[in-house]
Protein backbone atom coordinates (compact mmCIF):
# COMPACT_ATOMS: atom_id res chain seq x y z
CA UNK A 1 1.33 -101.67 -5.97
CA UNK A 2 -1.21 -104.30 -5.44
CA UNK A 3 -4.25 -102.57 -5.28
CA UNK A 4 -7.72 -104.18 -3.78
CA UNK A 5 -10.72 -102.80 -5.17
CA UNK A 6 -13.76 -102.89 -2.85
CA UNK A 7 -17.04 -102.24 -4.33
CA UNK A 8 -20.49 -103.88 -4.43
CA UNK A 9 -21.04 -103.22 -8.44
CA UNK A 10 -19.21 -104.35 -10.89
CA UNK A 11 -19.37 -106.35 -14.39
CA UNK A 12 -21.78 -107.33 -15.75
CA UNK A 13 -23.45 -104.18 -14.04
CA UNK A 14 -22.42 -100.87 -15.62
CA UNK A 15 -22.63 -97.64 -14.09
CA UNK A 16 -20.87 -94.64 -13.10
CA UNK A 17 -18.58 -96.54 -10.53
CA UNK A 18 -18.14 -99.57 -12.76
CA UNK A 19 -16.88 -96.84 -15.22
CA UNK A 20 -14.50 -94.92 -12.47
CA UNK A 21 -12.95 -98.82 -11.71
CA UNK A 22 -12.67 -99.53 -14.95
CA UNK A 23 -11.27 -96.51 -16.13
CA UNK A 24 -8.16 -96.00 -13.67
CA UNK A 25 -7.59 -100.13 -13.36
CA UNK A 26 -6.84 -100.03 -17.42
CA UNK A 27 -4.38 -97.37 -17.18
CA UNK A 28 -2.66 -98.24 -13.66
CA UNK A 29 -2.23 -101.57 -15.34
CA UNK A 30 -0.30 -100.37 -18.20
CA UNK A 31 1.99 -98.63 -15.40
CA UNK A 32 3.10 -102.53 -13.57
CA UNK A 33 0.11 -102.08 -10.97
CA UNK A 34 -2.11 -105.21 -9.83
CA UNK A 35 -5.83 -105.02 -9.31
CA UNK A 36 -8.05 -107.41 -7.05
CA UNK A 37 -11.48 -106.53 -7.63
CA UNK A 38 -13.93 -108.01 -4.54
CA UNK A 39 -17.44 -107.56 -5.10
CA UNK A 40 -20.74 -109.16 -5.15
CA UNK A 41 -22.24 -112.65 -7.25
CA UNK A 42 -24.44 -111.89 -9.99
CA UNK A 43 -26.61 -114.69 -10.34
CA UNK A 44 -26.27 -116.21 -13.69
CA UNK A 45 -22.94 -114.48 -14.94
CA UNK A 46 -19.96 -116.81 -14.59
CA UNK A 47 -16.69 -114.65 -13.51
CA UNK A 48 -13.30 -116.04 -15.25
CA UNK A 49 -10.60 -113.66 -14.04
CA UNK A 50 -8.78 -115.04 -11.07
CA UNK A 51 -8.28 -111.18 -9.61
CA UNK A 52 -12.24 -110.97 -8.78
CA UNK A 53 -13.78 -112.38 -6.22
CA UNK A 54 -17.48 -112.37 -5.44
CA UNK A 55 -19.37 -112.71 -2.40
CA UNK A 56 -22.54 -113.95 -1.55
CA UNK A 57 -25.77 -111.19 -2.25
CA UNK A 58 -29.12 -111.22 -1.27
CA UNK A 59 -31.29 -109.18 -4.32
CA UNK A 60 -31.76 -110.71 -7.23
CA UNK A 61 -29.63 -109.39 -10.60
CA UNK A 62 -32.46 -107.32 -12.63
CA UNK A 63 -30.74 -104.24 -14.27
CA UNK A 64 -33.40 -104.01 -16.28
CA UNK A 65 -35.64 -102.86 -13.64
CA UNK A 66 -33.09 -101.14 -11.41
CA UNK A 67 -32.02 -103.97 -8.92
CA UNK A 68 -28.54 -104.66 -8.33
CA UNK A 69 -26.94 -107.58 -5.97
CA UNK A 70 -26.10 -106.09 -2.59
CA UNK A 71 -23.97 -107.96 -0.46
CA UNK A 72 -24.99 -110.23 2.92
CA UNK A 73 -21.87 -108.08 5.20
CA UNK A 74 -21.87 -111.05 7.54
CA UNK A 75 -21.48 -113.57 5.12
CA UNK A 76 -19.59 -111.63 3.29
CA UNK A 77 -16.94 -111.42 6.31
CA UNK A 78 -16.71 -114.96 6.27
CA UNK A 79 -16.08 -115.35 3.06
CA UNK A 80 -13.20 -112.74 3.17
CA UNK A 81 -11.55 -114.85 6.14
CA UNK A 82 -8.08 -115.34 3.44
CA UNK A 83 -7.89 -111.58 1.75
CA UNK A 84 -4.72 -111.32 3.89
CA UNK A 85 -3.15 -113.79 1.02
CA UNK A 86 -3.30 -111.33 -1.34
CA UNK A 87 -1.05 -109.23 0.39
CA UNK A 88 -2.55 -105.99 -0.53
CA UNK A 89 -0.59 -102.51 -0.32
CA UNK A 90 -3.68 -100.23 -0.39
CA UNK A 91 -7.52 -100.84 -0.22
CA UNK A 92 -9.71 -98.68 -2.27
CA UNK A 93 -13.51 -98.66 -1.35
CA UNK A 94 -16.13 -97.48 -3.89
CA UNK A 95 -18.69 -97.64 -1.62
CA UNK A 96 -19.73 -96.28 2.02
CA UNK A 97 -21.65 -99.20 3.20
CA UNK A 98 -21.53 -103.06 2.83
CA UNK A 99 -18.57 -104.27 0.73
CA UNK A 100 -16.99 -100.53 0.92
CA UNK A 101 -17.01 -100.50 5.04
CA UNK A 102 -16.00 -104.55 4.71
CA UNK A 103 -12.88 -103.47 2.77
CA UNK A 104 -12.43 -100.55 5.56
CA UNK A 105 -12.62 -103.05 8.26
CA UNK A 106 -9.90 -105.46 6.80
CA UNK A 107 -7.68 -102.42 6.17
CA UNK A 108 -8.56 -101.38 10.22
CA UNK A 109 -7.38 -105.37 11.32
CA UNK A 110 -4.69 -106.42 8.82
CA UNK A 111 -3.34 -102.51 9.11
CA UNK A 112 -3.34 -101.92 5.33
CA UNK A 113 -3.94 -97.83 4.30
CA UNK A 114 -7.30 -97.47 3.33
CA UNK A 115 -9.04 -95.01 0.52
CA UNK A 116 -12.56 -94.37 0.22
CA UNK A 117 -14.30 -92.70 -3.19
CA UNK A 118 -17.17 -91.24 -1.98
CA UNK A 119 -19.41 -91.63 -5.33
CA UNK A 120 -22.69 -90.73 -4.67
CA UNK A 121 -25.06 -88.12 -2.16
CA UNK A 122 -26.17 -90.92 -0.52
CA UNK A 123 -29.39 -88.88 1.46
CA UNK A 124 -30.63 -87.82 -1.91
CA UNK A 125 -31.53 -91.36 -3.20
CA UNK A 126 -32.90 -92.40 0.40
CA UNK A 127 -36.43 -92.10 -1.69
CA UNK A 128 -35.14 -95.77 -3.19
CA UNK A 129 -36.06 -97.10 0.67
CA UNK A 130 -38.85 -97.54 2.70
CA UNK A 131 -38.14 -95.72 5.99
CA UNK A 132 -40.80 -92.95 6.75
CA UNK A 133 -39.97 -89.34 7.67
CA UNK A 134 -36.86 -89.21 6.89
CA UNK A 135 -35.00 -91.45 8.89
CA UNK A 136 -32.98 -93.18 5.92
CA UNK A 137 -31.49 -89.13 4.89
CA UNK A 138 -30.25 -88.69 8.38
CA UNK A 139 -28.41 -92.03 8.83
CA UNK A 140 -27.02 -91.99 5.73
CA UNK A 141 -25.88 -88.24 6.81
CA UNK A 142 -24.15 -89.65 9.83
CA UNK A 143 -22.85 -92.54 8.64
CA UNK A 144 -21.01 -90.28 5.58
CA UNK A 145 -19.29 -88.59 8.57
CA UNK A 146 -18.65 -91.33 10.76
CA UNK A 147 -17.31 -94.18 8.54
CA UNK A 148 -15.47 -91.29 6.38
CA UNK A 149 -13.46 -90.12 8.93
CA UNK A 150 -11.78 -93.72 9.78
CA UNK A 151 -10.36 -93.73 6.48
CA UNK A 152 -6.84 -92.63 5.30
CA UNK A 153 -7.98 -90.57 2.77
CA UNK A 154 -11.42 -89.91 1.26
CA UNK A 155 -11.58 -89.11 -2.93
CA UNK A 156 -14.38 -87.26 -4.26
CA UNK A 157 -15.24 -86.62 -8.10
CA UNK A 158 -15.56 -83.08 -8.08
CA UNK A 159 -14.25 -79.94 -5.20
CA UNK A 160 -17.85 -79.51 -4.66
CA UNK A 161 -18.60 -82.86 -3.86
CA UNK A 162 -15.19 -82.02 -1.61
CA UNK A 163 -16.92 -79.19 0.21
CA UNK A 164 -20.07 -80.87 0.65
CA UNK A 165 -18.32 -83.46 2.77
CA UNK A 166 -16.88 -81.02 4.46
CA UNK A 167 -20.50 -79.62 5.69
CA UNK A 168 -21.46 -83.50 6.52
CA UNK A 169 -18.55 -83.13 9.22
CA UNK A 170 -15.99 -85.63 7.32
CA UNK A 171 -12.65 -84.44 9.01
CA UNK A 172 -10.16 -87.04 7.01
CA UNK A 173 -8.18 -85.96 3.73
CA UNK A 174 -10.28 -85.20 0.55
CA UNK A 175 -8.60 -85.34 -2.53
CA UNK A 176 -11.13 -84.43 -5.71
CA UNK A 177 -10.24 -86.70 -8.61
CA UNK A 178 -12.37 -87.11 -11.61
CA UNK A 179 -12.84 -89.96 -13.48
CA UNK A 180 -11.05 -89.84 -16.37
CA UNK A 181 -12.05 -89.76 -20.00
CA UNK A 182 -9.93 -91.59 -22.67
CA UNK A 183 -10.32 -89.17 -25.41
CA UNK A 184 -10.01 -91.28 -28.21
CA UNK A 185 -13.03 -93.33 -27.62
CA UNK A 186 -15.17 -89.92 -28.66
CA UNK A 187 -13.52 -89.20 -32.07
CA UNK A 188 -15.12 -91.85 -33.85
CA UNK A 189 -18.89 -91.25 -33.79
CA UNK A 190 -21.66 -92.79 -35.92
CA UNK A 191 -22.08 -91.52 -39.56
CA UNK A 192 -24.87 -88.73 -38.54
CA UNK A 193 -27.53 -90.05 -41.55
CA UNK A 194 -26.53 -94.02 -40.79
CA UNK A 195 -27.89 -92.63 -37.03
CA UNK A 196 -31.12 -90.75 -38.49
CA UNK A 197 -31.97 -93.93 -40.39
CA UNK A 198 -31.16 -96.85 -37.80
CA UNK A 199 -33.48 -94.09 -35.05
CA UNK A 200 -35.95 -92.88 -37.68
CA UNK A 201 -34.76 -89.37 -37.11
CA UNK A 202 -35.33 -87.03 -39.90
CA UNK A 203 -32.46 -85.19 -40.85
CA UNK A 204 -32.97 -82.25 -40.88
CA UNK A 205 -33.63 -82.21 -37.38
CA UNK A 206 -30.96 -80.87 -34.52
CA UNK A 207 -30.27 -83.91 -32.13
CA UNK A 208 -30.83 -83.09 -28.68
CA UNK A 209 -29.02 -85.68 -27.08
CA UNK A 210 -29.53 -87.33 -23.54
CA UNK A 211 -27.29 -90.71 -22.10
CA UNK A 212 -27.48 -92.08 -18.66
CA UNK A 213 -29.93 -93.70 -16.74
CA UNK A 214 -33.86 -93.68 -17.06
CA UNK A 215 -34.17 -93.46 -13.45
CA UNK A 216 -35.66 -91.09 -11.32
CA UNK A 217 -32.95 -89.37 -9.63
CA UNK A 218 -31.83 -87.93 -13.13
CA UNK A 219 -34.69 -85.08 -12.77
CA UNK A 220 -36.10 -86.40 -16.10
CA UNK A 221 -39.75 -85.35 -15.67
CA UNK A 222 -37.84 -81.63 -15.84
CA UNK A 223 -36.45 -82.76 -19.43
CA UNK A 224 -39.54 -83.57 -20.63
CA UNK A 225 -41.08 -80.87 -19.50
CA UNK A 226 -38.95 -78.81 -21.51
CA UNK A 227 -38.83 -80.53 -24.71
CA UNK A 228 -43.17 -79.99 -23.99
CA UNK A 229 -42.52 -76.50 -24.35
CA UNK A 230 -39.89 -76.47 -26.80
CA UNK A 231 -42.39 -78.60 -29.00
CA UNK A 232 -45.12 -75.59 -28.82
CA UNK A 233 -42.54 -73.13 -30.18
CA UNK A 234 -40.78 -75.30 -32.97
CA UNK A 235 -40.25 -78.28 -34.96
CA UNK A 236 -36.67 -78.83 -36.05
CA UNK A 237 -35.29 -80.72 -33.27
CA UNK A 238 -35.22 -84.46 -31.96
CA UNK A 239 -34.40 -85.75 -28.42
CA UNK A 240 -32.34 -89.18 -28.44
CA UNK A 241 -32.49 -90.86 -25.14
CA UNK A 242 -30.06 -93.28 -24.82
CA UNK A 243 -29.69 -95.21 -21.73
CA UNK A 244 -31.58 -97.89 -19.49
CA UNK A 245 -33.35 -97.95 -16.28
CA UNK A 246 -36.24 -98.53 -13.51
CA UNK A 247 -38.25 -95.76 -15.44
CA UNK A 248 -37.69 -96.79 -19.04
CA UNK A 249 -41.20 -97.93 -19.71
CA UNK A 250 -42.57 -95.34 -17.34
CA UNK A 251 -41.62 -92.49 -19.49
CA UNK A 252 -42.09 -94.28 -22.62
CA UNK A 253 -45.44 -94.20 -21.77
CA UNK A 254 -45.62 -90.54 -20.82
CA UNK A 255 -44.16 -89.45 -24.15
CA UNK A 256 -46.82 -91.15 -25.93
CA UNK A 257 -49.44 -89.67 -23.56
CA UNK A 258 -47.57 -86.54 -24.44
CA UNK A 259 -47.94 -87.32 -27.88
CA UNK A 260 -44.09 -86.82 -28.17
CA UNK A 261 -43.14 -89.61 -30.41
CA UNK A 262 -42.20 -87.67 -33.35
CA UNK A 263 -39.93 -85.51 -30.79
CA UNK A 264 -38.12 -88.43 -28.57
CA UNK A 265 -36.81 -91.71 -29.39
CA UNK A 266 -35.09 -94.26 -26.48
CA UNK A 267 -32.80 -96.69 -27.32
CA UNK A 268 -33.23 -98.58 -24.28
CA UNK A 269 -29.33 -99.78 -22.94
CA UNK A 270 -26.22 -99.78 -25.43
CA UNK A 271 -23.16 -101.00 -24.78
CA UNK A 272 -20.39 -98.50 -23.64
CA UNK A 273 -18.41 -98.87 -26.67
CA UNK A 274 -21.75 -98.15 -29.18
CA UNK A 275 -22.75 -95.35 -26.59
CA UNK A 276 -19.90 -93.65 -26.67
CA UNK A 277 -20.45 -93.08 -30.76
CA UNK A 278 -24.07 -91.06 -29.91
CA UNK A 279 -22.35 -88.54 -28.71
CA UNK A 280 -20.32 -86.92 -32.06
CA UNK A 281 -23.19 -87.62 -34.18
CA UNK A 282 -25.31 -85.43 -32.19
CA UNK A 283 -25.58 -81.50 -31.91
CA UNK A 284 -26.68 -80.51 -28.11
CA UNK A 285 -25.69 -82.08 -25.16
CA UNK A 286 -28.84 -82.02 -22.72
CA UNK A 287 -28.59 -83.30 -18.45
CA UNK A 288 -31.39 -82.30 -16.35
CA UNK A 289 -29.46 -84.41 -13.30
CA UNK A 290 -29.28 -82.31 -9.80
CA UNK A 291 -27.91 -84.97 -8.58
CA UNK A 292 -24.31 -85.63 -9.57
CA UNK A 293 -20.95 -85.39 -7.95
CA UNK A 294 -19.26 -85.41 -11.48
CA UNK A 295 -21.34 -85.96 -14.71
CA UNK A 296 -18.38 -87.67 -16.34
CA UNK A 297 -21.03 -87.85 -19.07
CA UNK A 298 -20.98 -84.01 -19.48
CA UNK A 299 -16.87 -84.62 -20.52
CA UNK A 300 -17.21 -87.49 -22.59
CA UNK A 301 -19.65 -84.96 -24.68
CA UNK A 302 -17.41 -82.18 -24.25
CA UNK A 303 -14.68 -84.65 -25.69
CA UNK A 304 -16.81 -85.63 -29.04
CA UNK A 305 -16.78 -81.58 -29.00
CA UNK A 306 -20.38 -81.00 -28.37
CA UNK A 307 -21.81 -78.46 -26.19
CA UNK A 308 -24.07 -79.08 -22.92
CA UNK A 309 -27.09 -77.78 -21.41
CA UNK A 310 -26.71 -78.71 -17.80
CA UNK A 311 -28.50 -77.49 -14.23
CA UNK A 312 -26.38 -75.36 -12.48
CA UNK A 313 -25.60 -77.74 -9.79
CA UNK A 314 -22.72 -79.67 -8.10
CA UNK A 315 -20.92 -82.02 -10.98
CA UNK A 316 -21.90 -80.19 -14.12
CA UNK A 317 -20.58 -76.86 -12.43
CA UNK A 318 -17.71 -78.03 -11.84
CA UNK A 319 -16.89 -79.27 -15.65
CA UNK A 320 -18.65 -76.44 -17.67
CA UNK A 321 -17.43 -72.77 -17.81
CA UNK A 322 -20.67 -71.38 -18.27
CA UNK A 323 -20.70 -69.67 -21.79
CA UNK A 324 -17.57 -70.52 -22.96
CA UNK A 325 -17.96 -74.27 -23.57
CA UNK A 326 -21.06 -74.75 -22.75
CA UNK A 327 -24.32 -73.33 -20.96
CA UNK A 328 -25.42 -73.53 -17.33
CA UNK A 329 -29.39 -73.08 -16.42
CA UNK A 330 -31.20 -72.57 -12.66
CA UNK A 331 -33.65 -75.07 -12.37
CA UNK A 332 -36.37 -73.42 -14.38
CA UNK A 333 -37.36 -74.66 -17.26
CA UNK A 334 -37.89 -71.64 -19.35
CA UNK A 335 -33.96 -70.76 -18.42
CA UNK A 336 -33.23 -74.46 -19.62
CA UNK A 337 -35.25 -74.21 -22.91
CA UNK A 338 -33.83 -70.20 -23.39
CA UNK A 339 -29.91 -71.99 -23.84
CA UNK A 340 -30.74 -74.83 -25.61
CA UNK A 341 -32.47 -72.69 -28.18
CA UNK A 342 -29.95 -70.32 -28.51
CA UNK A 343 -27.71 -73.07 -29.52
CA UNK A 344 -30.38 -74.61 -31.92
CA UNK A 345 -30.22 -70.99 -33.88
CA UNK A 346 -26.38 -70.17 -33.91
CA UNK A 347 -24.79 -72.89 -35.86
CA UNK A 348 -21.59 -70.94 -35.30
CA UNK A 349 -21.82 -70.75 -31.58
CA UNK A 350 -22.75 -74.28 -31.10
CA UNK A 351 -19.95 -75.06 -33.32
CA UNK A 352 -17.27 -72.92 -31.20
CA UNK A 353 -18.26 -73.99 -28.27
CA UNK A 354 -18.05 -77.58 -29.04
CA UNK A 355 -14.17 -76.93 -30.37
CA UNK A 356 -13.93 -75.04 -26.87
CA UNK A 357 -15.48 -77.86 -25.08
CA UNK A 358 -13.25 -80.71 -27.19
CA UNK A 359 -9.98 -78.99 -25.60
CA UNK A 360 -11.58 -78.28 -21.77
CA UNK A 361 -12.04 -82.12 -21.91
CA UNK A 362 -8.45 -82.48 -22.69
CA UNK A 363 -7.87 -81.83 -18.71
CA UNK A 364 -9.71 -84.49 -18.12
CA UNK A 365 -7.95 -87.06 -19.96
CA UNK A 366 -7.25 -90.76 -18.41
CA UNK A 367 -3.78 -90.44 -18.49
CA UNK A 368 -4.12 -86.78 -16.08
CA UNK A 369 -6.66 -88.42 -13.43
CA UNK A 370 -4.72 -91.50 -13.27
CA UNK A 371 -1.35 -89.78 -12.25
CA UNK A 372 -3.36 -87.91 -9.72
CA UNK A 373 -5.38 -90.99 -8.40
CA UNK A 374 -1.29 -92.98 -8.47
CA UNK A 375 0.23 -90.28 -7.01
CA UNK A 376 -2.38 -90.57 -3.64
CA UNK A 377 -2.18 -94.17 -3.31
CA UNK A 378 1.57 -93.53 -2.89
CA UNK A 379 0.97 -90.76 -0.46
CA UNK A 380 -1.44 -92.23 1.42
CA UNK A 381 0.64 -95.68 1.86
CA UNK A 382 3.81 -93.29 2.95
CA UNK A 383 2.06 -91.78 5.38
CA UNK A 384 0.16 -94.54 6.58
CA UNK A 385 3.56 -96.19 7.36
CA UNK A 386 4.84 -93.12 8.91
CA UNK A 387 1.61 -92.89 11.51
């Protein structure tokens, strides 16, 4: 198949969706398939493969303090005037808006089957825009269910995120596929005392261990809260914060008003590969998010066989089986706190719990989520044809 990949992030931006396309384009590859990524220019990075093309955006490339290029759509269609020479079989949108509805469009007029991966609650990051009283949450609400339901077949991460379409009004096929985890990137983690040295951890401290964004939308202020009133009650753990983001500074600055440095260390943004090595070397598995619609970082812990303390919310509820490998909290923080402690005391239930959570991951695996994400494209083509 020769795939087109519609999205308006990708390298050098990393993120969840940059992940997801990353992710099932290495394995499809290995299986004969052909990717053509088309996505936006990042001002000052230089693109060499001949299967991506970029578009024209109009925000400037600052990761560092949360801005990403968005596409001009107009100028973007222009520019798109010859995708019809890349004879495509299937277009798969990672995005509802802008370069995701562009590559719906195409797909409408050149009458290729269309897929749309519906990433991210749109309405709960309409605090990012400037629109009073709400306006921005109900758009984005009807624009889920309008532009949904013209494509073939709509992919979410997780059932919930499934059923919460559902309740928007989205009528079209949902399939829920989760991003895949390639398991072996998780078994070789950093030596834990060349990690206490490099982070000035002492080491006989339990690693509390937090990676994604510094951003808002992560409920961090609820984290911190916590490890405030863990800090009252006890001494011998450590929070590693590993991750970038608009906030960075912002809570940097809060921990030290806190006086929390001797509790919490950031690392500011690693690369994927390095990241991925935080998580074996650490003990507890912490995500405040209430926000996800997978938290494929909850099973890349799980896969380094560490257990997590997660909200009980849509994503992490979906991956943890609460108690077995792993704990799930309401959003209070003593209930938060109460699990992660319990795990700080019982070496030998964090321990068998992470060996339960190393082989729940194992369902997960890239090579699982990648039939399931070949087998739709092939469905969705048939019946595409057959309409």
């Amino acid at each position: 198949m020769r795939i087109g990949i519609f999205s308006e992030c990708y390298h050098p931006v990393l993120n969840g969706v940059v992940v997801s396309i990353d992710t099932f384009k290495s394995e499809l590859e290995k299986r004969g398939h052909e990717f053509f990524i088309f996505t936006t220019k990042c001002p000052g990075y230089e693109e060499t493969s001949r299967k991506v093309k970029r578009f024209s955006c109009m925000l400037p490339f600052k990761p560092s303090g949360g801005k990403y290029p968005i596409s001009w759509p107009r100028i973007a269609w222009f520019e798109a005037r010859n995708i019809k020479d890349f004879n495509l079989d299937i277009i798969h949108s990672q995005h509802l808006l802008n370069l995701g509805h562009l590559g719906l469009k195409i797909g409408e007029i050149l009458k290729i089957p269309t897929v749309l991966t519906y990433h991210t609650l749109l309405a709960e990051y309409s605090h990012y825009t400037p629109v009073i009283g709400g306006l921005t949450r109900r758009y984005l609400l009807y624009q889920s269910r309008v532009i949904s339901n013209r494509y073939d077949q709509v992919v979410t991460p997780s059932p919930s995120m499934k059923r919460v379409l559902r309740d928007y009004g989205v009528t079209a096929p949902i399939e829920a596929i989760a991003t895949g985890v390639n398991l072996a990137d998780f078994q070789n983690p950093f030596h834990r005392e060349v990690l206490c040295a490099k982070w000035r951890i002492p080491e006989n401290q339990k690693i509390l261990l937090y990676v994604s964004r510094i951003a808002k939308e992560k409920n961090l202020d609820f984290l911190f809260d916590a490890v405030r009133l863990l800090d009252r009650k006890r001494s011998d753990f450590h929070l590693l914060m590993v991750g970038g983001g608009p906030e960075l500074e912002y809570y940097k600055k809060m921990v030290a008003f806190w006086n929390l440095q001797s509790r919490v260390t950031f690392t500011g943004m690693q690369e994927k590969i390095q990241a991925n090595r935080f998580f074996g070397a650490a003990d507890i598995f912490v995500f405040p998010s209430i926000t996800e619609t997978q938290g494929i970082v909850i099973t890349e812990a799980m896969a380094a066989g560490i257990p997590a303390v997660a909200i009980d919310k849509m994503g992490p509820s979906d991956i943890i089986e609460d108690g077995k490998d792993g704990f799930l909290t309401p959003l209070k923080i003593v209930d938060f706190t109460d699990k992660i402690e319990k795990l700080l005391d019982d070496d030998n239930l964090r321990q068998q719990m992470g060996k339960k959570a190393r082989e729940s991951s194992k369902k997960y695996s890239v090579e699982i989520c990648a039939d399931q994400m070949e087998e739709l494209y092939e469905k969705t083509i048939a019946n595409h044809h057959r309409s």
